[in-house]
Structures are given as structure tokens and as C-alpha cells.
N, C-alpha and C. Protein backbone atom coordinates (compact mmCIF):
# COMPACT_ATOMS: atom_id res chain seq x y z
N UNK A 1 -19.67 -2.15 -9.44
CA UNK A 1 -20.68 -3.13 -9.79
C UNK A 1 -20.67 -4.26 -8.75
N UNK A 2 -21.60 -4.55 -8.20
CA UNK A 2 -21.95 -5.78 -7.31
C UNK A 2 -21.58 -7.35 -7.86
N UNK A 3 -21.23 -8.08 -7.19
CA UNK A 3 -20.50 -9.31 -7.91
C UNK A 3 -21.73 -10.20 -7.93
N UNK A 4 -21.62 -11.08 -8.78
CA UNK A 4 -22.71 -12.17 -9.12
C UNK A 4 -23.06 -13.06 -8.16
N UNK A 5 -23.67 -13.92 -7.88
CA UNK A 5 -23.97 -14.84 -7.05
C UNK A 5 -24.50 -16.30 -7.74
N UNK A 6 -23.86 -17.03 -7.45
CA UNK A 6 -24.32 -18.46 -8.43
C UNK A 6 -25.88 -18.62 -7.54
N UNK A 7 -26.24 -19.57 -8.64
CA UNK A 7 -27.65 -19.91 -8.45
C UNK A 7 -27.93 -21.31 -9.69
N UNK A 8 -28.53 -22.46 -8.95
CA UNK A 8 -29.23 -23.32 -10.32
C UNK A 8 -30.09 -23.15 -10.88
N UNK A 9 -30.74 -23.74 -12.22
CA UNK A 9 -31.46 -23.24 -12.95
C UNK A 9 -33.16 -23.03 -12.20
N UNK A 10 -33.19 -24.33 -11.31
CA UNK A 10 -34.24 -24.73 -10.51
C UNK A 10 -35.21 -23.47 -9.51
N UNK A 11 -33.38 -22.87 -8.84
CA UNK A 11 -33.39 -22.39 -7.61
C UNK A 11 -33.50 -20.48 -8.89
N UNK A 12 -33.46 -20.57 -9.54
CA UNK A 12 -33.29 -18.80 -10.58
C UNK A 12 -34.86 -19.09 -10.99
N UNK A 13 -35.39 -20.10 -11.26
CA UNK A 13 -37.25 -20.09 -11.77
C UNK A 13 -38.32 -20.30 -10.37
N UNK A 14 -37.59 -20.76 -9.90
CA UNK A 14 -38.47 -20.76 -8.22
C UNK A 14 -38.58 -19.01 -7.76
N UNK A 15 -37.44 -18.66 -7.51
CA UNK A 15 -37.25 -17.09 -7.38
C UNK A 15 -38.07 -16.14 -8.36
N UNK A 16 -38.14 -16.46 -9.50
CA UNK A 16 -38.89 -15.63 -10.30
C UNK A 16 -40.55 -15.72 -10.07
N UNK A 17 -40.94 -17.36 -10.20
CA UNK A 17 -42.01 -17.31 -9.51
C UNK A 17 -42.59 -16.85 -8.06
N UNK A 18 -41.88 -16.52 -7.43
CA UNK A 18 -41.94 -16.15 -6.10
C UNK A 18 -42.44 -14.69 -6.11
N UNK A 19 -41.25 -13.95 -7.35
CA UNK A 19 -41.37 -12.43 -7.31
C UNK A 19 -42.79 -12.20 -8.54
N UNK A 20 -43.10 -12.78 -9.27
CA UNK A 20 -44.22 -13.07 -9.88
C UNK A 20 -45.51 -13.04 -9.05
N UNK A 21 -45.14 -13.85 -7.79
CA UNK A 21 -46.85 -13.64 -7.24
C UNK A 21 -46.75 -13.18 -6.30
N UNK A 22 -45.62 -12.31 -5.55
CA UNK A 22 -45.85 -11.19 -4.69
C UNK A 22 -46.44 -9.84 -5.34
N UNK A 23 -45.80 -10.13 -6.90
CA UNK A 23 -46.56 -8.43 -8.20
C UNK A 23 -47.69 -8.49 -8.42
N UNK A 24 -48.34 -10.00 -8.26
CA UNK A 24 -49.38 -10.36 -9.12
C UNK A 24 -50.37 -11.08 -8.44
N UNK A 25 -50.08 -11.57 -7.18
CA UNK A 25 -51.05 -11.95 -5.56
C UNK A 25 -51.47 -10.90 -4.89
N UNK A 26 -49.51 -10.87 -4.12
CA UNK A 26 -49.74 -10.07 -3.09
C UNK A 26 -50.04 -8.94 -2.68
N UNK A 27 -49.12 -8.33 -3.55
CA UNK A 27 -49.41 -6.71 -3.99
C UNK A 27 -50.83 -6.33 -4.02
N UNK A 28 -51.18 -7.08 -5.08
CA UNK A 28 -52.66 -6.13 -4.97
C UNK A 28 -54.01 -6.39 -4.01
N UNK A 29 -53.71 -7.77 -3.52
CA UNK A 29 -54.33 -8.28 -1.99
C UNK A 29 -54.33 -7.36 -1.02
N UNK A 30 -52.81 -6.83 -0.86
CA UNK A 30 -52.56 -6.03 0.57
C UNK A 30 -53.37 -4.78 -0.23
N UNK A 31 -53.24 -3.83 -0.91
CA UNK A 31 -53.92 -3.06 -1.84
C UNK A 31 -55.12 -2.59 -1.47
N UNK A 32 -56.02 -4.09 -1.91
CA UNK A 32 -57.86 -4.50 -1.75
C UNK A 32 -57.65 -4.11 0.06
N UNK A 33 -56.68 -4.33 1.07
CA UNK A 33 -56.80 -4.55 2.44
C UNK A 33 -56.74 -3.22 2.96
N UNK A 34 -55.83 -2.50 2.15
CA UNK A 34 -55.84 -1.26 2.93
C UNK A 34 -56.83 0.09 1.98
N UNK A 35 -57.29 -0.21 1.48
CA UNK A 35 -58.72 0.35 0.83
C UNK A 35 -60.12 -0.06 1.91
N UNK A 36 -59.85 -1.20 2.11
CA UNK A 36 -60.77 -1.44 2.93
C UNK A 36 -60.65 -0.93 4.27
N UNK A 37 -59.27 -0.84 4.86
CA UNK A 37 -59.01 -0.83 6.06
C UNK A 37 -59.59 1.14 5.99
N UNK A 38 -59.10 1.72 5.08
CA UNK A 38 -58.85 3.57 4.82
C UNK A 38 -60.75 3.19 4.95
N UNK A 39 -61.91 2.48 4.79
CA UNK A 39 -62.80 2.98 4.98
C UNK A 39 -63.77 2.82 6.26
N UNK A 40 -62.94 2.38 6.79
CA UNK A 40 -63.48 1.98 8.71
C UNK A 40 -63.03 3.42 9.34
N UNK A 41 -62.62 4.36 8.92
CA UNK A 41 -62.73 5.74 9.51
C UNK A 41 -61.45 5.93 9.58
N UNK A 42 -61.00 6.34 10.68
CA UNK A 42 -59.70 7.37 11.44
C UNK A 42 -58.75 6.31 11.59
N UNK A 43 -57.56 6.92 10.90
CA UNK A 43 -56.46 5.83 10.26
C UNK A 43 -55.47 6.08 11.32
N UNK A 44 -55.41 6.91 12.54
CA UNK A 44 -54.42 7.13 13.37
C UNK A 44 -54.94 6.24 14.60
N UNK A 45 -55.97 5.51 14.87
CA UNK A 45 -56.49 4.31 15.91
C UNK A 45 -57.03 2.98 14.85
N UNK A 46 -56.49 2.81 13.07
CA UNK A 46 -57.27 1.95 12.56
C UNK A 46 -56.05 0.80 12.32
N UNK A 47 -56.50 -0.12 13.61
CA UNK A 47 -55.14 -1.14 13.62
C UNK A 47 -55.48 -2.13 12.24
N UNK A 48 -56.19 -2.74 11.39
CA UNK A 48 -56.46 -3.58 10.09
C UNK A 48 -55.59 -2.31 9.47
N UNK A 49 -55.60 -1.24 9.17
CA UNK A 49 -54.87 -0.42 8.30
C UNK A 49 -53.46 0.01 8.72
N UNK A 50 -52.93 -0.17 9.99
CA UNK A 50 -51.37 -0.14 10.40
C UNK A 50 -51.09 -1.50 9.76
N UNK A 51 -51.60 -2.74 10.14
CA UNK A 51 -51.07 -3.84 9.93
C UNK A 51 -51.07 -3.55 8.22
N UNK A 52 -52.02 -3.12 7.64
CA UNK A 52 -51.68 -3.66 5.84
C UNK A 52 -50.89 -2.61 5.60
N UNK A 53 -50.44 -1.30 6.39
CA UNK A 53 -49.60 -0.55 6.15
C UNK A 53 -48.07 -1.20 6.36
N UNK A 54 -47.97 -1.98 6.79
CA UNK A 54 -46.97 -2.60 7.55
C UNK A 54 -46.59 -3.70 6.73
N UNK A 55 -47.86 -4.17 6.39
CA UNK A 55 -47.65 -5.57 5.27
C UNK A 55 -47.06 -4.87 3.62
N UNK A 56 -47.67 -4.12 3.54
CA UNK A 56 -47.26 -3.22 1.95
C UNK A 56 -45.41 -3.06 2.38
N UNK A 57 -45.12 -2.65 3.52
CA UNK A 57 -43.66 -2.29 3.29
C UNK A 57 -42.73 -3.47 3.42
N UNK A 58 -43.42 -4.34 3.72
CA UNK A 58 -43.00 -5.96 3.47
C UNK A 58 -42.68 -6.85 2.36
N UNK A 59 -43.77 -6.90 1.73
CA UNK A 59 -43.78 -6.86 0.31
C UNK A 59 -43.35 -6.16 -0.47
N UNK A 60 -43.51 -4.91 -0.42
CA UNK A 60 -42.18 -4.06 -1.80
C UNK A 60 -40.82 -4.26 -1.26
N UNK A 61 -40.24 -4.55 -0.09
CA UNK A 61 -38.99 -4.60 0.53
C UNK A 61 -38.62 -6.32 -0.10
N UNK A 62 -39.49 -7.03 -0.34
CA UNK A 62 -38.92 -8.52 -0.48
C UNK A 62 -39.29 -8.55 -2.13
N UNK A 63 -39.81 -7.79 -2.80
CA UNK A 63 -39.87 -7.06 -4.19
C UNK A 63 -38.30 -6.97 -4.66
N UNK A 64 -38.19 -5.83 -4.08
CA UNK A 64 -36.58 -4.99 -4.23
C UNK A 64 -35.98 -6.22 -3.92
N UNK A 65 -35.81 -7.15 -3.07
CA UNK A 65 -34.84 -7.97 -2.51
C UNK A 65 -34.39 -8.79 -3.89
N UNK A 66 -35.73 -9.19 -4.38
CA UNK A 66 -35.72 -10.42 -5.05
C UNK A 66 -35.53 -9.90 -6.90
N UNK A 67 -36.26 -8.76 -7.12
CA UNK A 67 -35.55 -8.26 -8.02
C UNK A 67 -34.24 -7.94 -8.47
N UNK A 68 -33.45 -7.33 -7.52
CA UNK A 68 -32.02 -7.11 -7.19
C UNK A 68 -30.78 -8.68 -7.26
N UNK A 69 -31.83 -9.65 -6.42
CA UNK A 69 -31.16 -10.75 -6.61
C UNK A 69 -31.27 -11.43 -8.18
N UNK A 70 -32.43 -11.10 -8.77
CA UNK A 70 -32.35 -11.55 -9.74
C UNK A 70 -31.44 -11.22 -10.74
N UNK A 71 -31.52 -9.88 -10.75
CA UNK A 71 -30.47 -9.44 -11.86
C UNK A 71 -28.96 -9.25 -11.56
N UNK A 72 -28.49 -10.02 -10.21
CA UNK A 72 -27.21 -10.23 -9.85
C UNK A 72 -27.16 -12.01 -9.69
N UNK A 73 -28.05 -12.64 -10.41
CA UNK A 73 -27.89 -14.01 -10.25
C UNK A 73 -27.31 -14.68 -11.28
N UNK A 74 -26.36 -15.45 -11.05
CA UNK A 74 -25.49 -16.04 -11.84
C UNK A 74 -25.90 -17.43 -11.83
N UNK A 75 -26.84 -17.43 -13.32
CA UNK A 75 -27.34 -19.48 -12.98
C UNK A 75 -26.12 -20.34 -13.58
N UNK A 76 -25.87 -21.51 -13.12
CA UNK A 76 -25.01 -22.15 -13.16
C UNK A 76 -26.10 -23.73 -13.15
N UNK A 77 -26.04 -24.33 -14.58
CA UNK A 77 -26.13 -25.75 -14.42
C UNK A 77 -25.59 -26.67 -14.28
N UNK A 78 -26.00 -27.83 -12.98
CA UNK A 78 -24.88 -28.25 -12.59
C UNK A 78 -24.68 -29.60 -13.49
N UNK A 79 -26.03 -29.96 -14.54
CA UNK A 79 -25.63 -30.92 -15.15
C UNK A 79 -24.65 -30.87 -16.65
N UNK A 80 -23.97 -29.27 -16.74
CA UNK A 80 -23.17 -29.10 -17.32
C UNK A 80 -22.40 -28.76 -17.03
N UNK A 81 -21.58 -29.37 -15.79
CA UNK A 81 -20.75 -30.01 -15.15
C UNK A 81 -19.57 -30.71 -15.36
N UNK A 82 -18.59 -31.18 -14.82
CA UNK A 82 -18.01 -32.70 -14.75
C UNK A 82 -16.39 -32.60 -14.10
N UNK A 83 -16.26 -33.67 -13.21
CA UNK A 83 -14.90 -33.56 -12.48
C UNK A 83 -14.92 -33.67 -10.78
N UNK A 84 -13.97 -34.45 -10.69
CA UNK A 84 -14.05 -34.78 -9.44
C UNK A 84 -13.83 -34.01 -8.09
N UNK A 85 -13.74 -32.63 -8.78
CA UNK A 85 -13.43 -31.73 -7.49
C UNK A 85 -14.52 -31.21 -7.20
N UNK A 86 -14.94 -30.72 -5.71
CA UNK A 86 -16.30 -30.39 -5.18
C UNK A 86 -16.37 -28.81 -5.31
N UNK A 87 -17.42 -28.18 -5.72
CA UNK A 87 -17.08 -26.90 -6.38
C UNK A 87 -18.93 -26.61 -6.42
N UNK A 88 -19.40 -25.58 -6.88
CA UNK A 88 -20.89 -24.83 -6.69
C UNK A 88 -21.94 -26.19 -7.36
N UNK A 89 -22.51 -26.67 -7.34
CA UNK A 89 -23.52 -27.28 -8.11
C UNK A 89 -23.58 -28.85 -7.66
N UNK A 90 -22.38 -28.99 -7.25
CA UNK A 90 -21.84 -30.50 -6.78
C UNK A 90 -22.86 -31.24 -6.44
N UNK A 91 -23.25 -32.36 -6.20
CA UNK A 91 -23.90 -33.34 -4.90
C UNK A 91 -22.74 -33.75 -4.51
N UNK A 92 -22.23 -33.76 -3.66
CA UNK A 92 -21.42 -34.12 -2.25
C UNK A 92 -21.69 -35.44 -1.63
N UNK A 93 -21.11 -36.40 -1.64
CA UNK A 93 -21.07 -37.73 -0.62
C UNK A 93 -20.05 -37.60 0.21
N UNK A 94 -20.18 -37.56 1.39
CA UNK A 94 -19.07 -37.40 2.27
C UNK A 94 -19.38 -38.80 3.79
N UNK A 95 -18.61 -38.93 4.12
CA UNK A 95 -18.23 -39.95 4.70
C UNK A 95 -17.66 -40.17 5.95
N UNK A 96 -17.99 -40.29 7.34
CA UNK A 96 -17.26 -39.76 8.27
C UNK A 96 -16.62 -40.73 8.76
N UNK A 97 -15.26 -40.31 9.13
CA UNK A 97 -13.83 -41.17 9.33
C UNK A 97 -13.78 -41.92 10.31
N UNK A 98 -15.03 -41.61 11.79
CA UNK A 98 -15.00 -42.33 12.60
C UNK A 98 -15.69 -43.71 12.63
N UNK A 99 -17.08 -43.07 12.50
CA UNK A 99 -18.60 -43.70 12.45
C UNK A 99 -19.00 -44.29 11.19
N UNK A 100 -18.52 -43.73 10.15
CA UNK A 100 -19.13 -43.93 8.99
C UNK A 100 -20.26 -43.91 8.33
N UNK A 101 -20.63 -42.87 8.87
CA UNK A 101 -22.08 -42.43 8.65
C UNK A 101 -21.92 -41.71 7.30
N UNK A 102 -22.80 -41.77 6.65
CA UNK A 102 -22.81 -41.10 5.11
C UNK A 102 -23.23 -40.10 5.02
N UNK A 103 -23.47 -39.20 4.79
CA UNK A 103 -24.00 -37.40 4.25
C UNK A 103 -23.96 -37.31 2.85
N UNK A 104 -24.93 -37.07 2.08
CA UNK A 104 -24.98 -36.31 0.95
C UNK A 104 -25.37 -34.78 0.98
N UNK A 105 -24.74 -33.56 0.40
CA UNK A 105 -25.06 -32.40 0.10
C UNK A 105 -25.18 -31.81 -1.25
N UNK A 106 -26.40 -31.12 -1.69
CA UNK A 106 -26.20 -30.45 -2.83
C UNK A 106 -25.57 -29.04 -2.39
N UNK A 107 -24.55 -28.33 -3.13
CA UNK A 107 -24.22 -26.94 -2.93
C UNK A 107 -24.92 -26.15 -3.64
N UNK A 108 -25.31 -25.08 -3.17
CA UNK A 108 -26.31 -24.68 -4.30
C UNK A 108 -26.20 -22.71 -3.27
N UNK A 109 -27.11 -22.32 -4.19
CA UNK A 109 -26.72 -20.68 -4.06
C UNK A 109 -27.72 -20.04 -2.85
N UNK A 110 -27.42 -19.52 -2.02
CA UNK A 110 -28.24 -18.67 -1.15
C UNK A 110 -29.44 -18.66 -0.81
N UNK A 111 -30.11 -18.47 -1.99
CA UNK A 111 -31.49 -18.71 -1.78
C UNK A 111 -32.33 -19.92 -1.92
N UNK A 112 -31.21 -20.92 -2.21
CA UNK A 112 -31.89 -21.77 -2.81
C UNK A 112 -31.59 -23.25 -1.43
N UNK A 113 -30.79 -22.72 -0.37
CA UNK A 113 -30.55 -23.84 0.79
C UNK A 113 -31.92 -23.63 1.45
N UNK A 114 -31.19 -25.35 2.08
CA UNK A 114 -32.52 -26.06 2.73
C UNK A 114 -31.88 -27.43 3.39
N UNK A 115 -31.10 -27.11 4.76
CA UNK A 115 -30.96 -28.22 5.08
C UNK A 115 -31.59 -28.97 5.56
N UNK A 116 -32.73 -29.09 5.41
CA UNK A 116 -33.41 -30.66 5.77
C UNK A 116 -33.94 -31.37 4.40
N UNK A 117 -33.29 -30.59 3.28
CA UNK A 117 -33.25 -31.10 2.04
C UNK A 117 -31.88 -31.47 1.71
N UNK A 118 -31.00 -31.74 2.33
CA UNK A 118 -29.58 -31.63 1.96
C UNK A 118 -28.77 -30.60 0.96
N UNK A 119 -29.59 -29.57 1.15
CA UNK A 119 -29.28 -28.70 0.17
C UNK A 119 -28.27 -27.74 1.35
N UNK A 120 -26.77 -27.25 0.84
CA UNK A 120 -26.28 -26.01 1.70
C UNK A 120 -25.71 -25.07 1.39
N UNK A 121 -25.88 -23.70 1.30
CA UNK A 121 -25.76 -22.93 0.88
C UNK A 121 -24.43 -22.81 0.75
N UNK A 122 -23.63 -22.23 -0.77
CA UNK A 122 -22.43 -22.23 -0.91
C UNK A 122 -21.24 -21.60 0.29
N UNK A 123 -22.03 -20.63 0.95
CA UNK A 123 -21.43 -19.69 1.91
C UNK A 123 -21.19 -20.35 3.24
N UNK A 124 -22.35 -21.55 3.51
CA UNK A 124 -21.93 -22.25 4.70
C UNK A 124 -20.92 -23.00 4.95
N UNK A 125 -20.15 -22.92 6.35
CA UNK A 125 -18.86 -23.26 6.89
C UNK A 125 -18.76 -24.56 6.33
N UNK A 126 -19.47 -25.56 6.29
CA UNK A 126 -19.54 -27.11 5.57
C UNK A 126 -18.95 -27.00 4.27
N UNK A 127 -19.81 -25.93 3.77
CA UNK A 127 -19.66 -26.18 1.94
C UNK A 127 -18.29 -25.42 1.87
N UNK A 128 -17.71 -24.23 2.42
CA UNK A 128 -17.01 -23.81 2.50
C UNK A 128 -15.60 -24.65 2.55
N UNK A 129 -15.49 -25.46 3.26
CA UNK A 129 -15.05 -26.69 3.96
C UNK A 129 -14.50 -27.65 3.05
N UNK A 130 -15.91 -28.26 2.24
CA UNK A 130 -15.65 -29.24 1.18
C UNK A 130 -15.22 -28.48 -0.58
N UNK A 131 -14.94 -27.01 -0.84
CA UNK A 131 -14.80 -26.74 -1.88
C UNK A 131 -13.81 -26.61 -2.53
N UNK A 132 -13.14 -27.18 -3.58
CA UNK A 132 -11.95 -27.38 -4.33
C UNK A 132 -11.46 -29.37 -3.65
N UNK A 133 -11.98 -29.65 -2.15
CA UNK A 133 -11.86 -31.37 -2.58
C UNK A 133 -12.06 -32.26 -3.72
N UNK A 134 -11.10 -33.47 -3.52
CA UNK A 134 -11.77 -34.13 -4.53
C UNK A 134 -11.93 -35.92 -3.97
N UNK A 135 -12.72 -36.41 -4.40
CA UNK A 135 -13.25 -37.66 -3.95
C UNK A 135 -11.91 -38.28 -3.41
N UNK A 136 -12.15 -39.04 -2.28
CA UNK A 136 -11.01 -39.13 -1.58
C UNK A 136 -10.23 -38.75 -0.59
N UNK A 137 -10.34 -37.34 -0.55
CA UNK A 137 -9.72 -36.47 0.33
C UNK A 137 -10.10 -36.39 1.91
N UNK A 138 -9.46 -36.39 2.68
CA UNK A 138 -10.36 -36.17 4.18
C UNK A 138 -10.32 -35.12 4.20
N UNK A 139 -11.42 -34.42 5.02
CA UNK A 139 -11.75 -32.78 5.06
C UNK A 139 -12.15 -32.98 6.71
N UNK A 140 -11.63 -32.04 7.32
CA UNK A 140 -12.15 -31.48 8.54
C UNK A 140 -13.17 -30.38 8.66
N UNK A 141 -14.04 -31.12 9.28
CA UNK A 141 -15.31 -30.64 9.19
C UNK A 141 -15.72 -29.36 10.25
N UNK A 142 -16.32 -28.34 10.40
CA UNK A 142 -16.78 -27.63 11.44
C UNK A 142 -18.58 -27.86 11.87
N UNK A 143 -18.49 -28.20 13.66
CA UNK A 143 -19.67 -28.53 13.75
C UNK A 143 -20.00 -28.51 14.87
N UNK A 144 -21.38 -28.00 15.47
CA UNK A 144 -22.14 -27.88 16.81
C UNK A 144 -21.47 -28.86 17.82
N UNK A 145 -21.34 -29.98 17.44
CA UNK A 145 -20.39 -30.85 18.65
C UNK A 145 -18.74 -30.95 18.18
N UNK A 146 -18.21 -29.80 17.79
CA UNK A 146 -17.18 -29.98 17.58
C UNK A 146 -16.65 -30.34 16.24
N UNK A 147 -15.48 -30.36 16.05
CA UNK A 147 -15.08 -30.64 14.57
C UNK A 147 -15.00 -32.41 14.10
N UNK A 148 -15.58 -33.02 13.28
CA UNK A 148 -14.73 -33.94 12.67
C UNK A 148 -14.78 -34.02 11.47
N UNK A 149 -13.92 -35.34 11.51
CA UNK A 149 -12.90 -35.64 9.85
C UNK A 149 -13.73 -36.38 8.72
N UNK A 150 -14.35 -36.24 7.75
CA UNK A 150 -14.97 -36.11 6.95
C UNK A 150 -14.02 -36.98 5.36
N UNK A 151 -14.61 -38.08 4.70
CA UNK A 151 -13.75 -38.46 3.46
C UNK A 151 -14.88 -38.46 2.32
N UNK A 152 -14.51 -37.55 1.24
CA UNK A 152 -15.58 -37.24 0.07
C UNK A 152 -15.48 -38.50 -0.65
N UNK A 153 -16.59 -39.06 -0.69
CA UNK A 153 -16.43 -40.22 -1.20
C UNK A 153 -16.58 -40.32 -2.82
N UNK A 154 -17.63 -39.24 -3.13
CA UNK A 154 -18.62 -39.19 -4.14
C UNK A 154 -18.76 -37.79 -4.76
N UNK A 155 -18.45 -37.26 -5.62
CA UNK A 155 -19.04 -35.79 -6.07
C UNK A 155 -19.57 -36.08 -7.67
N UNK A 156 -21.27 -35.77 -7.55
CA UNK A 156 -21.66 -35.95 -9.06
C UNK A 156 -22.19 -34.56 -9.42
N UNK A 157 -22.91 -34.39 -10.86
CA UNK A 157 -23.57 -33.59 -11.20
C UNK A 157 -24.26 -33.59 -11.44
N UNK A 158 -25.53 -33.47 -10.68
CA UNK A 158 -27.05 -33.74 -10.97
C UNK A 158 -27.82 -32.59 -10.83
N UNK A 159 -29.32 -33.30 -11.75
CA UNK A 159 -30.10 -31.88 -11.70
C UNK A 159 -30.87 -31.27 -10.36
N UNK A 160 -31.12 -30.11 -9.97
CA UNK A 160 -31.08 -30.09 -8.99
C UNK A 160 -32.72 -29.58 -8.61
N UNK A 161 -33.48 -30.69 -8.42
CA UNK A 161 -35.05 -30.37 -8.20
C UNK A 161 -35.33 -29.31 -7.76
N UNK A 162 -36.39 -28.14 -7.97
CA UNK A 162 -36.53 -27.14 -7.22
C UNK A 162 -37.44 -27.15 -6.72
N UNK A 163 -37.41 -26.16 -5.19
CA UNK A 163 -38.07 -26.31 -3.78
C UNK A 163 -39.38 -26.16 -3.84
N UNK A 164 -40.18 -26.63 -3.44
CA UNK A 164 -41.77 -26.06 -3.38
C UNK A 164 -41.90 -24.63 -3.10
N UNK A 165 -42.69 -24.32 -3.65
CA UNK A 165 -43.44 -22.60 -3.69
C UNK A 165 -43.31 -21.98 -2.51
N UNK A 166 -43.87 -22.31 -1.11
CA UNK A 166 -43.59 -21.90 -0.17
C UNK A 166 -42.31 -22.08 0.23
N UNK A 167 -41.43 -22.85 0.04
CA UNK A 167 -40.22 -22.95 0.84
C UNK A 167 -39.03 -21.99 -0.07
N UNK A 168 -39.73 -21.34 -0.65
CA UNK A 168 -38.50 -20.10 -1.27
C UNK A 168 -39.02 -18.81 -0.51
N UNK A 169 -39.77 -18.92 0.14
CA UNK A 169 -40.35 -17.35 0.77
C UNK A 169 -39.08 -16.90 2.22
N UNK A 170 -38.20 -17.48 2.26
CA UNK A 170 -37.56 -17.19 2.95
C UNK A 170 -36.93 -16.20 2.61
């Protein structure tokens, strides 16, 4: 059996809607396209009908994806929560030891990152990094210019807004 994958409640109804209107948009869009495309003649030079041939195996492939993820998704709310150690659902305040520049991160599940939302996926080297800390702690950080030292200042449990419609099509 395949192991679960956390996910928030936000980031498990965004996903469903997603796979909702690829069954119930897209699907039958590409459908209407290659009906149309099958009646412009000879399907071995009919490039509108390679492309929606091409688009159909796109869409049932991110179908399967998202179905599969669904029923291996493990939602986890993070506002039922609590404790100072940094762990799946967290918001993250972290603090850097030199500069003192501040960072907040939500951890959140796979499908549901977005770093220019401060959102990072549980699997990334960061979150990886900060998990089992607890406020206080310095953490050494991994990063494009090198490593630095990092102090969690802050770990709460908040709800965790979910992404606009398009930004789950990833």
C-alpha cells in the first residue's frame, strides 16, 4: 500500500476542485475539439486533431494524477494543532542570525506549495531543515548562496487560505 501524504484542508478542496473541472470543463471541451478536428478530413496531416489528441492524453494523465493523489491524501488541520515544535501545518517565523531579516513559512503538503506565497512544501530542504525545531532553536539553513544560521522565533497554527484556482494546476 502506498503511504499517505499530508495535505490541509484548503490545499485537499482546491485539488478536488481542480479534478472537478478537468471531468466537467476540460474533458469534454477537448472532446467538442477533436470531433471537430476528425471532421476537417485526413487525420494523419490533421494538425488541430494531433494537438487535441495530445491535449486528451494530458488531461486524463493529470485525471489519474489527481485522483490517485486524492485518495492517498492525508488532510491534516493545522488549526487543530498546538506546540511549539515545527512539524506539517506550522507557520514558521524564522529569523536570521546575521542580518536579521525575518521569514515566515507555512509547511504545507506537495501540492499545495507556493513560494512566493510563503508556502513550502513539506519535502523541501528548508522545511526539511526546520522540522521537529522548536521556537528558539538555531537551525542551519540550506541555500543558493550558501548555508546560513536561522533562529525560529515563532511557530503558530493557523488556517491555511487556499490558493486560487489556477495556481493548483501545477
Amino acid at each position: 500500500m502506498s503511504e499517505k501524504f499530508p495535505m490541509t484542508p484548503s490545499g485537499f478542496t482546491a485539488m478536488k476542485a481542480h479534478l472537478k473541472r478537468l471531468k466537467d470543463v476540460d474533458r469534454p471541451a477537448n472532446s467538442r475539439a477533436i470531433e471537430i478536428a476528425r471532421g476537417h478530413g485526413d487525420l494523419s496531416e490533421n494538425a488541430d486533431y494531433s494537438a487535441a489528441k495530445e491535449e486528451q492524453g494530458l488531461i486524463e494523465a493529470k485525471i489519474r494524477e489527481l485522483e490517485a493523489k486524492s485518495l492517498m491524501a492525508e488532510v491534516i488541520d493545522p488549526t487543530k494543532l498546538s506546540g511549539t515544535r515545527v512539524k506539517f501545518g506550522a507557520t514558521v517565523t524564522i529569523e536570521d542570525t546575521d542580518g536579521g531579516d525575518s521569514l515566515t513559512y507555512v509547511i504545507v503538503g506537495e501540492h499545495e506549495a507556493d513560494i512566493k506565497k510563503g508556502r513550502i512544501s513539506i519535502g523541501a530542504p528548508v522545511a526539511r531543515a526546520l522540522i521537529g525545531k522548536e521556537v528558539g532553536e538555531t537551525v542551519t539553513l540550506p541555500g543558493v548562496k550558501g548555508k546560513r544560521e536561522v533562529e525560529v522565533t515563532k511557530v503558530e497554527w493557523l488556517d491555511v487560505p487556499a490558493l486560487d484556482q489556477a495556481e493548483t494546476t501545477s
